[in-house]
C-alpha atoms as a PDB file:
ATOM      1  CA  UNK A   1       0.000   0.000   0.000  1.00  0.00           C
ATOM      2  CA  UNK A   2       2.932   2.571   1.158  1.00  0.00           C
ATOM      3  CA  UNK A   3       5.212   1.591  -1.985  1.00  0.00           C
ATOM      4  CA  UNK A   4       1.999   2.345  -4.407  1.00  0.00           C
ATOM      5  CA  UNK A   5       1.259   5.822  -2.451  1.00  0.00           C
ATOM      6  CA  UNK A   6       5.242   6.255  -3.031  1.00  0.00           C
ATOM      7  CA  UNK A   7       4.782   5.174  -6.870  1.00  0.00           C
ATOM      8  CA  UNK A   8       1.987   7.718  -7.434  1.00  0.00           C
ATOM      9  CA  UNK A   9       3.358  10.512  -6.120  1.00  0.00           C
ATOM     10  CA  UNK A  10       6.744  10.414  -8.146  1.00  0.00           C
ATOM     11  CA  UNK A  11       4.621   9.985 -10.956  1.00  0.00           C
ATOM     12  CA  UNK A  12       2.689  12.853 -10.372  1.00  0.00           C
ATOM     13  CA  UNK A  13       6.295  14.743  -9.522  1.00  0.00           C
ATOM     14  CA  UNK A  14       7.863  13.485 -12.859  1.00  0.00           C
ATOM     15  CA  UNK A  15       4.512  14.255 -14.836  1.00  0.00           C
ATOM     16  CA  UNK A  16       4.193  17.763 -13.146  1.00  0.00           C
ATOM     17  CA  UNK A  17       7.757  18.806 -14.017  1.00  0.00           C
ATOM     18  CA  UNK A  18       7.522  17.374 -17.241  1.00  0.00           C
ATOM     19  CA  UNK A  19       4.457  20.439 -17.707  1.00  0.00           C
ATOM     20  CA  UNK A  20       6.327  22.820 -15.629  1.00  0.00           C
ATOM     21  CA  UNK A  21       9.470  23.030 -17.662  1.00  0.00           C
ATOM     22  CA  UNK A  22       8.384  25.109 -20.599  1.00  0.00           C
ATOM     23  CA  UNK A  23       6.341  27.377 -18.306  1.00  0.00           C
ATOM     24  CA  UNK A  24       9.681  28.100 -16.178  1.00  0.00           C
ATOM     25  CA  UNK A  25      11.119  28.473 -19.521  1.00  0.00           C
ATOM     26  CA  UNK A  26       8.612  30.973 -20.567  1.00  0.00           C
ATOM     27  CA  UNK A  27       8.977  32.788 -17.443  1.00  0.00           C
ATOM     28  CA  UNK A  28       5.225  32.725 -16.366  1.00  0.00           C
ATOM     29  CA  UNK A  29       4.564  33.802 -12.916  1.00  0.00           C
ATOM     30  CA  UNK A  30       5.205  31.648  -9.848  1.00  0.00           C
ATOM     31  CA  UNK A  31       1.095  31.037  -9.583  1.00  0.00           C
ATOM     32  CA  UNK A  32       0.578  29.601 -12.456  1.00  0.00           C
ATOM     33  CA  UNK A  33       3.441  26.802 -12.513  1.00  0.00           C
ATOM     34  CA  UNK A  34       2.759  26.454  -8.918  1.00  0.00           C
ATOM     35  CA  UNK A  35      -1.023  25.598  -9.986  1.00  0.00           C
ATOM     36  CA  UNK A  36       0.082  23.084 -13.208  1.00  0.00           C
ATOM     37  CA  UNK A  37       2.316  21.771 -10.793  1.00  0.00           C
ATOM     38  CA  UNK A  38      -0.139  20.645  -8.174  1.00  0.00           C
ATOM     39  CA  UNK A  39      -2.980  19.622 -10.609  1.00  0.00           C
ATOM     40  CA  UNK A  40      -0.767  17.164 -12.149  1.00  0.00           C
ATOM     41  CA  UNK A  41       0.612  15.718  -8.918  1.00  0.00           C
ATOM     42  CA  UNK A  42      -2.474  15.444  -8.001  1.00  0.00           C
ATOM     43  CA  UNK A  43      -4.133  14.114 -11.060  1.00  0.00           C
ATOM     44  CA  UNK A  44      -2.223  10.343 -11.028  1.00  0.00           C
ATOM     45  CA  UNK A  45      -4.407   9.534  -7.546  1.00  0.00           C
ATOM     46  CA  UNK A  46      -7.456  10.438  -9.368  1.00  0.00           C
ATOM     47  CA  UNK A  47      -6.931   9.027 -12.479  1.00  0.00           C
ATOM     48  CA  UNK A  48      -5.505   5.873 -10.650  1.00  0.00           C
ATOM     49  CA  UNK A  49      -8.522   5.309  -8.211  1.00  0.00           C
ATOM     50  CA  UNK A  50     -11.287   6.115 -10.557  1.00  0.00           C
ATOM     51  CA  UNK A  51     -13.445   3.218 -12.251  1.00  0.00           C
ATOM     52  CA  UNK A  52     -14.684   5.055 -15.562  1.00  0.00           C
ATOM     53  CA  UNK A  53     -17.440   2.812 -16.638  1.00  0.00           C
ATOM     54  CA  UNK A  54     -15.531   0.293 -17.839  1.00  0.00           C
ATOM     55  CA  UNK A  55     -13.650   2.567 -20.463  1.00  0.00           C
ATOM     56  CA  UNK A  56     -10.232   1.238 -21.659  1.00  0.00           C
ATOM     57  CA  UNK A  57      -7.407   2.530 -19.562  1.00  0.00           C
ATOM     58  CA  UNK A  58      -5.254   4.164 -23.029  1.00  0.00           C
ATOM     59  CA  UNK A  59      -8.669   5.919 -23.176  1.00  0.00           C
ATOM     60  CA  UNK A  60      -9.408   7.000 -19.146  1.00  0.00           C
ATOM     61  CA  UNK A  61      -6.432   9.391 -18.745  1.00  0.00           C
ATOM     62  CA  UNK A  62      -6.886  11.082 -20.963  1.00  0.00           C
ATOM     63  CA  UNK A  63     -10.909  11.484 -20.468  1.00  0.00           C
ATOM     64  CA  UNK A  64      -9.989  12.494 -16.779  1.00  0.00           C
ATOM     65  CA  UNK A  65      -6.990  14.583 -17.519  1.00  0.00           C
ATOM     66  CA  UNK A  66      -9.213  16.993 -19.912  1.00  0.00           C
ATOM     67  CA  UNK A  67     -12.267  17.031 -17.532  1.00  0.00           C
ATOM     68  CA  UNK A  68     -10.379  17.970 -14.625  1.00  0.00           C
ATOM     69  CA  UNK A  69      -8.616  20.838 -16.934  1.00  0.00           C
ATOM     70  CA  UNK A  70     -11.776  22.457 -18.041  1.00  0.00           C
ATOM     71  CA  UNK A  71     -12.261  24.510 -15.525  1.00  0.00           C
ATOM     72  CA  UNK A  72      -8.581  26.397 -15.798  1.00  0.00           C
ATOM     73  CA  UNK A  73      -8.250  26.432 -19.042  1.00  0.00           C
ATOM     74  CA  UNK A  74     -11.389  28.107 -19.540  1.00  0.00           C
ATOM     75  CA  UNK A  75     -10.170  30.621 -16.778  1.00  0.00           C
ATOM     76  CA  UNK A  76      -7.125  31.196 -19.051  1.00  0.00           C
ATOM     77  CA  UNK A  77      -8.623  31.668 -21.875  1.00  0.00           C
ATOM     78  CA  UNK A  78     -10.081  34.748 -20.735  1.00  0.00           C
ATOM     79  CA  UNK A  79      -6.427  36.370 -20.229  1.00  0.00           C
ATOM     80  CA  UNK A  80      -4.707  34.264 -23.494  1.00  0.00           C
ATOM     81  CA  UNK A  81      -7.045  32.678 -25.886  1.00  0.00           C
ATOM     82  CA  UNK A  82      -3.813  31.102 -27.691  1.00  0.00           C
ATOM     83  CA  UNK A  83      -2.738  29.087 -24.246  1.00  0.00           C
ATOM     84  CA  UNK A  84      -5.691  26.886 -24.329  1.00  0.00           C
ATOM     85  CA  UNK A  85      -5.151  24.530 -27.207  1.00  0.00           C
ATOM     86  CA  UNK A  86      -1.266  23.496 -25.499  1.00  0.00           C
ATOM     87  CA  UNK A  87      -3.279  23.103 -22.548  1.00  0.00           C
ATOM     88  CA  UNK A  88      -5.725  20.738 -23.854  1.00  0.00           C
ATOM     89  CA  UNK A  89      -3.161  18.769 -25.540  1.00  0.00           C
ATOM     90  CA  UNK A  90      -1.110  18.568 -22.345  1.00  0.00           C
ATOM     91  CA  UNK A  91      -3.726  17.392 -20.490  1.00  0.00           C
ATOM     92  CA  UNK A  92      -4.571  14.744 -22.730  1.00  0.00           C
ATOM     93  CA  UNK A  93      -1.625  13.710 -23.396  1.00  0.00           C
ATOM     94  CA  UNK A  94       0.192  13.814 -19.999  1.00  0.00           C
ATOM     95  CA  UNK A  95      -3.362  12.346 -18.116  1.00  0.00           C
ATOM     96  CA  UNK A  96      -2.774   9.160 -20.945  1.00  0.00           C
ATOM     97  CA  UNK A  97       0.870   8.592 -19.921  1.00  0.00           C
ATOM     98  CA  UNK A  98       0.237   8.233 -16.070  1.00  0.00           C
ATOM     99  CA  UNK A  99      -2.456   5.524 -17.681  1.00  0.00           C
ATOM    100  CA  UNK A 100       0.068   4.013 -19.157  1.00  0.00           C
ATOM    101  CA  UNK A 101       2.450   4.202 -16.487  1.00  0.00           C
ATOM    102  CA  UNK A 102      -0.220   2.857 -14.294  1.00  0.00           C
ATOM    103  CA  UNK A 103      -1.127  -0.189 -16.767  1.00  0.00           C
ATOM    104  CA  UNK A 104       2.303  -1.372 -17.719  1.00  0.00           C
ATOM    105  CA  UNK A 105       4.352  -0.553 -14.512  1.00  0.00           C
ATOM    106  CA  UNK A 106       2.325  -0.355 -11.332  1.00  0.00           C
END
């Protein structure tokens, strides 16, 4: 039980920096990479622990990555309209690798 709490949470460390890194790059402010950060060390637990009606697990991540996204990137796109689109891909995409990572190594 401990070593898959410990499994989750690097994931969600590795898949948070992975989103973080441009956004340092880019020099946004310390709010918003402290917010993409947290969401997606967060998001592994959920994605993890949910049963989505029986909905393949390539397909499930991503589902549960965008939904949980929604909300922020339509509070972004209010300040930059072009910022949404990454932000739907990264969700998508980064909420089907902890899937993966889930299926094939935990």
């Amino acid at each position: 039980m401990f070593q898959e709490i410990l499994l989750t949470a690097l994931l969600g460390i590795v898949v948070g920096l992975i989103d973080i890194l441009p956004m340092i790059k880019m020099k946004l402010d310390k709010f918003s990479i402290s917010s993409a950060f947290v969401f997606y060390f967060v998001l592994p637990f959920v994605i993890i622990n949910i049963d989505l009606y029986g909905i393949a697990w390539w397909l499930k991540g991503g589902i549960i990555g965008l939904a949980l996204a929604l909300p922020t990137i339509i509070m972004v796109m209010k300040e930059d309209k072009k910022s949404a689109i990454p932000m739907v891909i990264m969700s998508v995409i980064l909420g089907t690798v902890i899937s993966a990572v889930h299926y094939f190594i935990m």
